[in-house]
Protein backbone atom coordinates (compact mmCIF):
# COMPACT_ATOMS: atom_id res chain seq x y z
CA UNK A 1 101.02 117.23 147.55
CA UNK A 2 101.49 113.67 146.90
CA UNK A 3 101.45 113.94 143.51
CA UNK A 4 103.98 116.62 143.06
CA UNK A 5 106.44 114.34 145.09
CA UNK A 6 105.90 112.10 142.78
CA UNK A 7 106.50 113.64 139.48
CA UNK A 8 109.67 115.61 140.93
CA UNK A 9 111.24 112.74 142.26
CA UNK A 10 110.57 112.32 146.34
CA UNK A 11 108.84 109.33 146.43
CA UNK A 12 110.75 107.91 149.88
CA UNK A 13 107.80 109.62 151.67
CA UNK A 14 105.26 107.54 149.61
CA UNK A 15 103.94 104.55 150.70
CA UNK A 16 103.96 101.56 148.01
CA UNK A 17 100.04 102.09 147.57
CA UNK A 18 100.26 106.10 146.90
CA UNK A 19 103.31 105.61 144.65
CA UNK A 20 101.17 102.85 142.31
CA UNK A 21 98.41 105.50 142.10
CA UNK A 22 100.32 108.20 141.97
CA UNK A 23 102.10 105.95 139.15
CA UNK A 24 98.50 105.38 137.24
CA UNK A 25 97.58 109.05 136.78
CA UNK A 26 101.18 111.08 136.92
CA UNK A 27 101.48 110.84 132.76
CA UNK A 28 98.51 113.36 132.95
CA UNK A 29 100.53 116.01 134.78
CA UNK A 30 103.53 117.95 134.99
CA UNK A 31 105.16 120.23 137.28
CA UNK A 32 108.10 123.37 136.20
CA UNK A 33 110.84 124.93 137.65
CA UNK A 34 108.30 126.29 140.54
CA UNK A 35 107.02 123.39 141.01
CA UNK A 36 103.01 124.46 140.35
CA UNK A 37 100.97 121.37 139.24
CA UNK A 38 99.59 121.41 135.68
CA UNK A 39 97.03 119.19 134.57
CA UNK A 40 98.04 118.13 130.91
CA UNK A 41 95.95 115.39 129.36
CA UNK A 42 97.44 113.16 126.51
CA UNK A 43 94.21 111.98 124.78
CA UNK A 44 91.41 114.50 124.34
CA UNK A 45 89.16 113.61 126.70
CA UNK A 46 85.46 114.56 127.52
CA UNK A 47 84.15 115.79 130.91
CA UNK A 48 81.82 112.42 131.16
CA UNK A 49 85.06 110.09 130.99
CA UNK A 50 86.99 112.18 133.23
CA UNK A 51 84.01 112.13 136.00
CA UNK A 52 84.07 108.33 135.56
CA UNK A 53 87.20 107.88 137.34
């Protein structure tokens, strides 16, 4: 839930350490209109890098 604050705009309800993570990782995701969460990668990326983080 976090997140989606984040990429919409409603980070006042963030503390200073969510908002840097959130920060980190939000250029992987996007939400629409409805506000679902998509999960939209900008590099291809392979299951082993992704279950490194």
């Amino acid at each position: 839930m976090g997140l989606k604050k984040y990429l919409i705009g409603e980070i006042r309800d963030l503390t200073q350490e969510e908002a840097k993570m959130f920060g980190s990782i939000a250029m992987n995701y996007e939400v629409d209109q409805l506000n679902p969460l998509f999960y939209c990668p900008t590099t291809e990326e392979t299951a082993a890098d992704r279950d490194k983080r």
